[in-house]
C-alpha atoms as a PDB file:
ATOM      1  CA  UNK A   1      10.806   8.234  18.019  1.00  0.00           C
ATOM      2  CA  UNK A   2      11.878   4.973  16.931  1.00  0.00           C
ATOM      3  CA  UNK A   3      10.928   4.005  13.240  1.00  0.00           C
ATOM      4  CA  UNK A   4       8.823   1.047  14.206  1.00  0.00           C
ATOM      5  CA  UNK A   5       7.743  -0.489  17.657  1.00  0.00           C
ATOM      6  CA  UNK A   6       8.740  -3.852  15.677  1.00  0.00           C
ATOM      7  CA  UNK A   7      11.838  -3.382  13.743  1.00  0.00           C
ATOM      8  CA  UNK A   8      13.901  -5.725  11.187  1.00  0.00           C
ATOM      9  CA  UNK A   9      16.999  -6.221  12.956  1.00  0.00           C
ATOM     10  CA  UNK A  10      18.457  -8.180   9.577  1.00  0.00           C
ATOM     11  CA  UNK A  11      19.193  -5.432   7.983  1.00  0.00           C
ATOM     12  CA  UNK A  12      20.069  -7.152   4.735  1.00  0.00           C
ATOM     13  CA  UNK A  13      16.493  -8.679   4.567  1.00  0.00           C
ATOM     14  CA  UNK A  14      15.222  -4.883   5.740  1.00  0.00           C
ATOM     15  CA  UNK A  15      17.225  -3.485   2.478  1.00  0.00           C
ATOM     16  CA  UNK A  16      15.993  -6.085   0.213  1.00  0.00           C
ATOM     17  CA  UNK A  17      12.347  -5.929   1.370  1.00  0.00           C
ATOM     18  CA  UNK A  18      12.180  -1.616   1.248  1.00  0.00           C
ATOM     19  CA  UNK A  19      14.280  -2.278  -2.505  1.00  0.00           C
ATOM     20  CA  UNK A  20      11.612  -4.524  -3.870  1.00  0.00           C
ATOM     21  CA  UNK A  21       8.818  -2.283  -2.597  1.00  0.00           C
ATOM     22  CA  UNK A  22      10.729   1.008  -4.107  1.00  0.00           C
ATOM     23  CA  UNK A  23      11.138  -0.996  -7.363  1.00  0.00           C
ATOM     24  CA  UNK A  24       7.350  -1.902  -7.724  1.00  0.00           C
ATOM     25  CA  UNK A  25       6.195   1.371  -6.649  1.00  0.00           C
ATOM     26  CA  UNK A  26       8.375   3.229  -9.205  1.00  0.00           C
ATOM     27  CA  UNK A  27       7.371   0.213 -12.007  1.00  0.00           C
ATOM     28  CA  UNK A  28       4.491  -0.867 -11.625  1.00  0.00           C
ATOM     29  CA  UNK A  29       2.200   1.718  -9.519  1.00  0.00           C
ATOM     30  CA  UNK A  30       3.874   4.879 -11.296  1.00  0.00           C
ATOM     31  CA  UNK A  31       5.229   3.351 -14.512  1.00  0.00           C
ATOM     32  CA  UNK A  32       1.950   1.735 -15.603  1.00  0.00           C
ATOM     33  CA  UNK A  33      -0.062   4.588 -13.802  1.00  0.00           C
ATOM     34  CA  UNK A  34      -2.384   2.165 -12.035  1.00  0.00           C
ATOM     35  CA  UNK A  35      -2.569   5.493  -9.003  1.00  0.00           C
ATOM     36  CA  UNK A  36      -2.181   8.506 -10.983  1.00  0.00           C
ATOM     37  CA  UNK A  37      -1.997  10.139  -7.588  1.00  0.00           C
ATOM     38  CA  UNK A  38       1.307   8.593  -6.664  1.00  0.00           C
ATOM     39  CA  UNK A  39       3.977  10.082  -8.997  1.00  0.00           C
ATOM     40  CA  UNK A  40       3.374  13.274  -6.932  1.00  0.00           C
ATOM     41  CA  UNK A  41       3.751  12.420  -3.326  1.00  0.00           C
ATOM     42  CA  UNK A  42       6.644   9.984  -5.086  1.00  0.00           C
ATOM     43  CA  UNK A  43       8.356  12.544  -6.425  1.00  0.00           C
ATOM     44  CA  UNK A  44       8.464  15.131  -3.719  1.00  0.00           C
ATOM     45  CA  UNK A  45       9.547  12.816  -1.112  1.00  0.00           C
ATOM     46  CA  UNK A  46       6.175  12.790   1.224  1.00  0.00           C
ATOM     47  CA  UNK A  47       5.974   8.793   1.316  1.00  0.00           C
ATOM     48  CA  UNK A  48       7.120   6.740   4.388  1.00  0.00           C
ATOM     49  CA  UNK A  49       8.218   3.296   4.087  1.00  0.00           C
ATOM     50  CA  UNK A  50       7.454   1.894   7.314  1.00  0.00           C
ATOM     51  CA  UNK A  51       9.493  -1.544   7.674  1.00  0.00           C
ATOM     52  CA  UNK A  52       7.714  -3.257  10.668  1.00  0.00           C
ATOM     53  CA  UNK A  53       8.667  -6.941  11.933  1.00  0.00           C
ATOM     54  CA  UNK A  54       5.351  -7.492  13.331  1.00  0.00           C
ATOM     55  CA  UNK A  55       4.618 -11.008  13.317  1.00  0.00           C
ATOM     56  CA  UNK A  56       1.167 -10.822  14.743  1.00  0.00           C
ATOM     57  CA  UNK A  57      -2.464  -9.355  14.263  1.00  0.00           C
ATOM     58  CA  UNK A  58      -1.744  -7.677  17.258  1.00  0.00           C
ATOM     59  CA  UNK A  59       1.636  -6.568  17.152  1.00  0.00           C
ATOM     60  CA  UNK A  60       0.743  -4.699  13.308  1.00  0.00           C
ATOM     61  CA  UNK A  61      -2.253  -3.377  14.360  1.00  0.00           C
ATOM     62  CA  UNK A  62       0.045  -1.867  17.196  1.00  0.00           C
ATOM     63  CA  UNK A  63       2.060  -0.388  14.797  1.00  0.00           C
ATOM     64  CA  UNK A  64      -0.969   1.081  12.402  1.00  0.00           C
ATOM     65  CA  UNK A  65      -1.951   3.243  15.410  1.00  0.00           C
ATOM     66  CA  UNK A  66       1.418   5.072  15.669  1.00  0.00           C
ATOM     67  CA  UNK A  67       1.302   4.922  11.786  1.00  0.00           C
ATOM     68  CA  UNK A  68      -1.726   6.377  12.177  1.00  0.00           C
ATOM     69  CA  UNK A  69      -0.340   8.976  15.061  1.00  0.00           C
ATOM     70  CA  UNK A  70       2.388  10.249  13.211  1.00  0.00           C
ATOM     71  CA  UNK A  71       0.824  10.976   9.957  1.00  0.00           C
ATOM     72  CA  UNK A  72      -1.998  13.029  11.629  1.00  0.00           C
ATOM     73  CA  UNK A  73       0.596  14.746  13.855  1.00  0.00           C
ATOM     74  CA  UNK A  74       2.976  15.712  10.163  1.00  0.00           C
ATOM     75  CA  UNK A  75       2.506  18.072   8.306  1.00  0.00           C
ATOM     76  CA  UNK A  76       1.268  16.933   4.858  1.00  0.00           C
ATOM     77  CA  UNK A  77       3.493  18.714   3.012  1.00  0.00           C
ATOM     78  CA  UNK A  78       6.313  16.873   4.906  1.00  0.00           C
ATOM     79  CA  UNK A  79       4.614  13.439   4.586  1.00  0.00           C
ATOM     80  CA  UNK A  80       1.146  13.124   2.902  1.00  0.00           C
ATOM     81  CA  UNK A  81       1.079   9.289   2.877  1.00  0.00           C
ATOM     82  CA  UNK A  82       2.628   6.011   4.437  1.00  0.00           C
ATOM     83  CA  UNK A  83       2.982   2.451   3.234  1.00  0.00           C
ATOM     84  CA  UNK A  84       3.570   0.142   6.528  1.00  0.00           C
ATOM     85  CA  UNK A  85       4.923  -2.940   4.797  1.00  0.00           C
ATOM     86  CA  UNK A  86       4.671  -6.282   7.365  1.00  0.00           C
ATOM     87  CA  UNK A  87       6.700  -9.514   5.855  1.00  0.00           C
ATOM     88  CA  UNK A  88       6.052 -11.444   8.864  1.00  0.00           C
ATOM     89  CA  UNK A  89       2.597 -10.895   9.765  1.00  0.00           C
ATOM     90  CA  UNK A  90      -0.456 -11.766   7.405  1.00  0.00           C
ATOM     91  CA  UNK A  91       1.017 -13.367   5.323  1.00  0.00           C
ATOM     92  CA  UNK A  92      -1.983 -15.678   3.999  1.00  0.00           C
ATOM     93  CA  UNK A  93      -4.408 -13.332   1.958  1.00  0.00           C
ATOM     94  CA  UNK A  94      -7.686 -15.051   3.808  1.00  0.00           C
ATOM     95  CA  UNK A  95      -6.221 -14.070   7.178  1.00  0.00           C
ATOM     96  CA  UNK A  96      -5.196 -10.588   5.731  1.00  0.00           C
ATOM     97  CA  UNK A  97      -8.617  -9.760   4.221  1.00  0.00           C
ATOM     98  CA  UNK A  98     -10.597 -11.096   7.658  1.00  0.00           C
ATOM     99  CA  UNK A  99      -7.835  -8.688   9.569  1.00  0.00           C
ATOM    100  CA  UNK A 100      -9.034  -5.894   7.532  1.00  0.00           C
ATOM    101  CA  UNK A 101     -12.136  -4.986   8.870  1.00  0.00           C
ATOM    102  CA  UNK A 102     -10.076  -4.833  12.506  1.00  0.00           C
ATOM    103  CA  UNK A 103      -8.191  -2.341  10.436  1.00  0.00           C
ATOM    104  CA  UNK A 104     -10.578  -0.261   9.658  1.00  0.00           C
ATOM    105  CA  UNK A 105     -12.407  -0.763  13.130  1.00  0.00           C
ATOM    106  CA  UNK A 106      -9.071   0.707  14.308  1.00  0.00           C
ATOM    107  CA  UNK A 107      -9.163   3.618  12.038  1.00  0.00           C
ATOM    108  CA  UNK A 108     -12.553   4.690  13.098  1.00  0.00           C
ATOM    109  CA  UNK A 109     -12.142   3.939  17.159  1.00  0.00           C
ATOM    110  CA  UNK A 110      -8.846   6.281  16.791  1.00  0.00           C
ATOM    111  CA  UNK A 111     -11.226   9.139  15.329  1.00  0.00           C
ATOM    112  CA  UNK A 112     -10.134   9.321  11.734  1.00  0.00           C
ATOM    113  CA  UNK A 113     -12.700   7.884   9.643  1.00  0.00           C
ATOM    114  CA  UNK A 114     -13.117  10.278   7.217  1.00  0.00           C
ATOM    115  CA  UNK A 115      -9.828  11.720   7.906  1.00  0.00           C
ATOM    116  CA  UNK A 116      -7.451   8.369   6.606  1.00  0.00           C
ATOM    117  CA  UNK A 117      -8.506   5.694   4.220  1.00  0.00           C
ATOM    118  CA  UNK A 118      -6.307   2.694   4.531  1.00  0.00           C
ATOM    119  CA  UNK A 119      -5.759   0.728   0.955  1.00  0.00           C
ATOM    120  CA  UNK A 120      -5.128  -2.992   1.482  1.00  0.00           C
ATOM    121  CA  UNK A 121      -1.994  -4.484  -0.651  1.00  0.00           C
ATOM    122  CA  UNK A 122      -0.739  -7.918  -1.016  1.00  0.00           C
ATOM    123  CA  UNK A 123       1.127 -10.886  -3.259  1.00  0.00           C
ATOM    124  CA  UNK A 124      -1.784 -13.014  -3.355  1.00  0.00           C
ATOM    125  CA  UNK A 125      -4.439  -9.983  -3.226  1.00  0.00           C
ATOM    126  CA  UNK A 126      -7.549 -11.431  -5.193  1.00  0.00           C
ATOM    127  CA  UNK A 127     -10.817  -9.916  -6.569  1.00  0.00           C
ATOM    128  CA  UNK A 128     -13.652 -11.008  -4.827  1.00  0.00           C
ATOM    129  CA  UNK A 129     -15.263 -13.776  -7.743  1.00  0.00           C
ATOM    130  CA  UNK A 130     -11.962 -13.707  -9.569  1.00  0.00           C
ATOM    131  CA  UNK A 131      -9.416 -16.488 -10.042  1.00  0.00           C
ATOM    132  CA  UNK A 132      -6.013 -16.580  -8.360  1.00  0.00           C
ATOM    133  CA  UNK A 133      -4.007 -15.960 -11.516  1.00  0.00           C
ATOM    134  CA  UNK A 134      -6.359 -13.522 -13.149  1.00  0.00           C
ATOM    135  CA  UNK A 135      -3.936 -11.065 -14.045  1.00  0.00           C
ATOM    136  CA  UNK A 136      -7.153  -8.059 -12.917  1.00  0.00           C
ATOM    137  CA  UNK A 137      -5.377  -9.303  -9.613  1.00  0.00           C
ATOM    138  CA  UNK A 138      -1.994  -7.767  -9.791  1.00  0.00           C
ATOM    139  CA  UNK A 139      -3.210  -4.486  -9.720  1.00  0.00           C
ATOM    140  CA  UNK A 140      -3.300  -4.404  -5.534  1.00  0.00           C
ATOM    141  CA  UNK A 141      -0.143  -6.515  -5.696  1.00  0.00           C
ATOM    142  CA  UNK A 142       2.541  -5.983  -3.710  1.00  0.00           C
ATOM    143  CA  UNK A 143       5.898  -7.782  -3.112  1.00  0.00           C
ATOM    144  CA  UNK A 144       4.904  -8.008   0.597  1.00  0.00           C
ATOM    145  CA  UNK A 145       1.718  -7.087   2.835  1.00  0.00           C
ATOM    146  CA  UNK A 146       1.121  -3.465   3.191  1.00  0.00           C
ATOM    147  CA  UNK A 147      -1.528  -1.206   4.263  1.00  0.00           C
ATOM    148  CA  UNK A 148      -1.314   1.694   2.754  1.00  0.00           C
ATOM    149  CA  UNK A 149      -2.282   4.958   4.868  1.00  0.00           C
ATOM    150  CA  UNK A 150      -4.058   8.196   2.664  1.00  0.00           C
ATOM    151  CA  UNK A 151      -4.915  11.368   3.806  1.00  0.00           C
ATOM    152  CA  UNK A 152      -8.762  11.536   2.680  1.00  0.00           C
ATOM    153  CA  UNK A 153      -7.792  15.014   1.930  1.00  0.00           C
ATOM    154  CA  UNK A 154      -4.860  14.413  -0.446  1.00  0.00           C
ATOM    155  CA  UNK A 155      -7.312  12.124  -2.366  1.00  0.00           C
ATOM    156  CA  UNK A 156      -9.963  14.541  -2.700  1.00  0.00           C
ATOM    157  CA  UNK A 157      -7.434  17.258  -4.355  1.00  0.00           C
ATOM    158  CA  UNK A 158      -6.510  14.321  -6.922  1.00  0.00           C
ATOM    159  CA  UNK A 159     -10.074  13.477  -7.370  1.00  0.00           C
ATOM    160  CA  UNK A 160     -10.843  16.921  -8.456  1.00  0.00           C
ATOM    161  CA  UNK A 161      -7.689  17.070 -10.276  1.00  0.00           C
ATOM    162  CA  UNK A 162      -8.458  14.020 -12.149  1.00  0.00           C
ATOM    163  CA  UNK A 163     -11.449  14.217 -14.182  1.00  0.00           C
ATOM    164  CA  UNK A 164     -12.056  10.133 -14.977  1.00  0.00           C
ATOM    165  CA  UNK A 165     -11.032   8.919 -10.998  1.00  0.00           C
ATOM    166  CA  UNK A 166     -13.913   6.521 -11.147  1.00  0.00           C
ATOM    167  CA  UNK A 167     -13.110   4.877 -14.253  1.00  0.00           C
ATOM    168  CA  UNK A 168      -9.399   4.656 -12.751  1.00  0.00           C
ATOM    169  CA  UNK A 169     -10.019   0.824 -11.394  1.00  0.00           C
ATOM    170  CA  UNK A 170     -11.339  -0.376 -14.871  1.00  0.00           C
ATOM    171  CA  UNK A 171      -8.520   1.084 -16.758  1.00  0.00           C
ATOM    172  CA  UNK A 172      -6.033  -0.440 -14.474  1.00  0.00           C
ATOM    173  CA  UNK A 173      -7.695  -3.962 -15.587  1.00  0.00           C
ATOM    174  CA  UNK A 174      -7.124  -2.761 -19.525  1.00  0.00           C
ATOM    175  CA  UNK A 175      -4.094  -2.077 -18.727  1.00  0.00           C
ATOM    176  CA  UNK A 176      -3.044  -5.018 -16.829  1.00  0.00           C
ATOM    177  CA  UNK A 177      -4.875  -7.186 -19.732  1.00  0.00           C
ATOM    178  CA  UNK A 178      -2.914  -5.846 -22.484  1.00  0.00           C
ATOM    179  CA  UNK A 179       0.261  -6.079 -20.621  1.00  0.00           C
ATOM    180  CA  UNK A 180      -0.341 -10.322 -19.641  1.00  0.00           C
ATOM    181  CA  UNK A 181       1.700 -12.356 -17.418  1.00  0.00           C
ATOM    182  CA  UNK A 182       4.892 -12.007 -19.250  1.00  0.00           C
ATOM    183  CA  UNK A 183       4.390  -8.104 -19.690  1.00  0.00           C
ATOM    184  CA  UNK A 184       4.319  -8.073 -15.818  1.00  0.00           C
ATOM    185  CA  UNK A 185       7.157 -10.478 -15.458  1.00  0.00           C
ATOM    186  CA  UNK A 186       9.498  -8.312 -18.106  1.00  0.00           C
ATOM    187  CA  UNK A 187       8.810  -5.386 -15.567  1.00  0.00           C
ATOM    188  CA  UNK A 188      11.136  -6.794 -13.037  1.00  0.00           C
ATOM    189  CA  UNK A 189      14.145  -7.610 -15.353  1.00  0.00           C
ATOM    190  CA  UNK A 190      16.869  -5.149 -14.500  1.00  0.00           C
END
């Protein structure tokens, strides 16, 4: 099976793109522990980086389904979660958070509502009431677009295993308060 029904043939840009998304997932999503639940699935190797040159609404949501498809037909132990990162398509946050309900219209016509949960990721993600540059903001960003696909099941194991999950989304906003728009920027010196 082909990686993607879209794929990156610049494979320069392909590098640099899956890079920049290793880099903030190891820095910023597992460094400042904004998922507690990653540093596992990181760590043993069960996350996908699906590179997909879809350039349309169409042409990703395409390419959700077989993400979709293949994570229900793996094993979790071999892969419990995917992130399907799309540089070319939804680009503009409006468009991506109107696409998002097709998303999950998509996830419950294919029979897994309740089985997936699909987390929405961007570089101009913004809190509903917030301001663009309220740093709250950078907690669901991303270098590029990405939906990110979770096995409902995986979550509820962390859940359990974490006793606070619910106050997980207001310590992320401590967190990204005290570190400030030059904390963030210092994470991506080298």
């Amino acid at each position: 099976m082909p990686q993607t029904l879209t794929p990156y043939t610049d494979t320069t840009a392909a590098e640099q793109v899956l890079d920049e998304t290793k880099t903030w997932l190891e820095r910023a999503v597992i460094g400042l522990n904004l998922c507690p639940f990653a540093k596992s699935v990181f760590v043993k190797k069960q996350v996908r980086y699906a590179l997909t040159a879809a350039s349309t609404a169409d042409e990703l949501l395409a390419e959700l389904e077989r993400e979709l498809t293949r994570l229900a037909e793996t094993d979790p132990a071999e892969l419990d979660t995917t992130l399907l990162i799309h540089p070319l398509a939804m680009t503009d946050f409006l468009d991506y958070h109107f696409f998002l309900a097709e998303v999950d219209a998509l996830n419950r016509n294919l029979g897994y509502d309740g089985v997936f949960q699909i987390a929405s990721l961007h570089p101009q993600y913004e809190f509903s009431g917030s301001e663009p540059d309220d740093i709250a903001n950078f907690t669901n960003r991303s270098p590029y677009p990405t939906l990110h696909l979770l096995r409902e099941s995986s979550i509820d194991r962390a859940v359990a295993a974490f006793p606070d999950a619910a106050d997980i989304f207001e310590r992320n906003i401590e967190t990204m308060e005290r570190l400030g728009h030059a904390g963030w920027k210092k994470l991506w010196l080298s």
